[in-house]
C-alpha atoms as a PDB file:
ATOM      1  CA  UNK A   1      39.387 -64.319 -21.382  1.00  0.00           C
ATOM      2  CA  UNK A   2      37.754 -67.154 -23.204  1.00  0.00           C
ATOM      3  CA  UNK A   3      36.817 -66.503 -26.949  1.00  0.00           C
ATOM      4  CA  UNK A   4      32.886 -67.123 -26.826  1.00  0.00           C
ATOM      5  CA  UNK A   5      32.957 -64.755 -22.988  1.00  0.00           C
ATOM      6  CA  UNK A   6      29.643 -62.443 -23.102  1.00  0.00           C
ATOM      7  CA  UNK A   7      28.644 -60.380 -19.605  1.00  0.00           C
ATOM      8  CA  UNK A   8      27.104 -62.125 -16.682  1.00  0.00           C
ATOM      9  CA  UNK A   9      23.538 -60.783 -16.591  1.00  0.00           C
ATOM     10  CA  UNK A  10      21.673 -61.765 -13.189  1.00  0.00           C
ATOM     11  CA  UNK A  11      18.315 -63.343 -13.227  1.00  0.00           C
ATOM     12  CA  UNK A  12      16.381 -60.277 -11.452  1.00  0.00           C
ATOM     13  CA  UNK A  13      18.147 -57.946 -14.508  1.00  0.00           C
ATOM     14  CA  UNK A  14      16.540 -60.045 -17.254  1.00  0.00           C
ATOM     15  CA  UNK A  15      13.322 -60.158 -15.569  1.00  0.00           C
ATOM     16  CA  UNK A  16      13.067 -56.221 -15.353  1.00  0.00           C
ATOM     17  CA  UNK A  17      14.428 -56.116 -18.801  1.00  0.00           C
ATOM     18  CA  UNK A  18      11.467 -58.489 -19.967  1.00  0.00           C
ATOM     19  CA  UNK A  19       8.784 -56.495 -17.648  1.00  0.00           C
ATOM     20  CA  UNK A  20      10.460 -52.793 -19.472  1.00  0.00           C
ATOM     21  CA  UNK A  21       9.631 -54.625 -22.551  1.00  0.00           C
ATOM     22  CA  UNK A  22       6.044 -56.018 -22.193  1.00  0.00           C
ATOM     23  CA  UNK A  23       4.764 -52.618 -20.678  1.00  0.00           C
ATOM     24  CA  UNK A  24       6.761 -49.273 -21.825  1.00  0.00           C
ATOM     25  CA  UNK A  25       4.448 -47.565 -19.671  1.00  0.00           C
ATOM     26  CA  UNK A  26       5.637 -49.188 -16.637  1.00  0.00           C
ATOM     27  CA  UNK A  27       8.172 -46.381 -16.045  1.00  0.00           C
ATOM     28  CA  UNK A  28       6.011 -43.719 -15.727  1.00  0.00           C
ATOM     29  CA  UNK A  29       3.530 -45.168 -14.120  1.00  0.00           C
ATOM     30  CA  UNK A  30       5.996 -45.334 -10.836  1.00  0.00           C
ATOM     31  CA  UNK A  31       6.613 -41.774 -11.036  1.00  0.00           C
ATOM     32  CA  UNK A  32       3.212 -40.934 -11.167  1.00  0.00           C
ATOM     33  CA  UNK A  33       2.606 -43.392  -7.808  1.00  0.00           C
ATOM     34  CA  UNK A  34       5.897 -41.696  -6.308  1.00  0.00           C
ATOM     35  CA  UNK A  35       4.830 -38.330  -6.645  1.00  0.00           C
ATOM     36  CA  UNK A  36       1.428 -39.275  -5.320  1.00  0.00           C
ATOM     37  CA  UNK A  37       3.105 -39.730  -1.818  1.00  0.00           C
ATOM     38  CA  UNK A  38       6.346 -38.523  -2.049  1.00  0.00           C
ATOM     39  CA  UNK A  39       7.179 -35.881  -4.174  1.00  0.00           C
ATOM     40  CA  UNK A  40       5.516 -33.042  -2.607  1.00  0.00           C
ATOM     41  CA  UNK A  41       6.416 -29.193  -2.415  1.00  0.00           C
ATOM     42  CA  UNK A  42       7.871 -28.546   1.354  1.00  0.00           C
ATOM     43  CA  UNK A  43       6.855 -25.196   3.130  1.00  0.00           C
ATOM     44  CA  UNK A  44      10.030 -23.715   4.333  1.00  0.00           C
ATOM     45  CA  UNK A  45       8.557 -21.173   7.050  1.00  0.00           C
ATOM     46  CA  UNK A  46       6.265 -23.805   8.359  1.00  0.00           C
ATOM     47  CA  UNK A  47       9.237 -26.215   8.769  1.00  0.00           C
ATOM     48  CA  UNK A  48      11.059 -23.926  10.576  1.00  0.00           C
ATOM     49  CA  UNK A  49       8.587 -22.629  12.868  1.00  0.00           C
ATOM     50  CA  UNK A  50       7.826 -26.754  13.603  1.00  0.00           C
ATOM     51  CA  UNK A  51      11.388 -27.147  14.433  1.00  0.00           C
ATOM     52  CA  UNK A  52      11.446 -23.615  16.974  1.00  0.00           C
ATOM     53  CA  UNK A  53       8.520 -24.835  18.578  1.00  0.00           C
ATOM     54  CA  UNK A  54       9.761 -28.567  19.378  1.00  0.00           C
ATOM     55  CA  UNK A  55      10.440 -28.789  22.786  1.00  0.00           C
ATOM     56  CA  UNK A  56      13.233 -31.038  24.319  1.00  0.00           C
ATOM     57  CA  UNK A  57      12.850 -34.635  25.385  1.00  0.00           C
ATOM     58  CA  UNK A  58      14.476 -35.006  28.706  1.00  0.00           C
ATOM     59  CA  UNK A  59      16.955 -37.865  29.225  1.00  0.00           C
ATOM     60  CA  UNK A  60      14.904 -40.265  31.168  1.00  0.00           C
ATOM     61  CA  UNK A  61      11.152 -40.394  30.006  1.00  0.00           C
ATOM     62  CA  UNK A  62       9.534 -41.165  32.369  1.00  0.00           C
ATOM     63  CA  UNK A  63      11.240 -39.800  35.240  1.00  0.00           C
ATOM     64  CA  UNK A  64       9.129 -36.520  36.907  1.00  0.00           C
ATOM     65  CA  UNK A  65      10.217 -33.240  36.104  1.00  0.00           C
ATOM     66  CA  UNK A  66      12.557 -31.635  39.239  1.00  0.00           C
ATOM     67  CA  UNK A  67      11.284 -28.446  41.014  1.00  0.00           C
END
């Protein structure tokens, strides 16, 4: 290892770094856009009842049902 070695620190790494820097704010500011759309509280019984009430896809779409 050469005397003068420091860690290899990609271009996109600095950038962020440099963005982090010029707004502090920038952090929370995604959480509050990913809870927006994302982060939301899940109703268990609903979710369940959706899945017991989903009805099976046959194998072939469009093929008409048998009798």
């Amino acid at each position: 290892m050469p005397l003068f070695w420091k860690a290899y620190k990609s271009d996109a790494s600095t950038f962020i770094d440099e963005l982090k820097a010029k707004k502090p704010t920038l952090e929370a500011e995604q959480r509050a856009g990913r809870a927006l759309l994302w982060d939301k509280a899940v109703d268990r019984s609903a979710q369940a009842d959706y899945r017991a009430a989903r009805v099976e896809q046959q194998p072939y779409v469009y093929q008409t049902q048998a009798k």
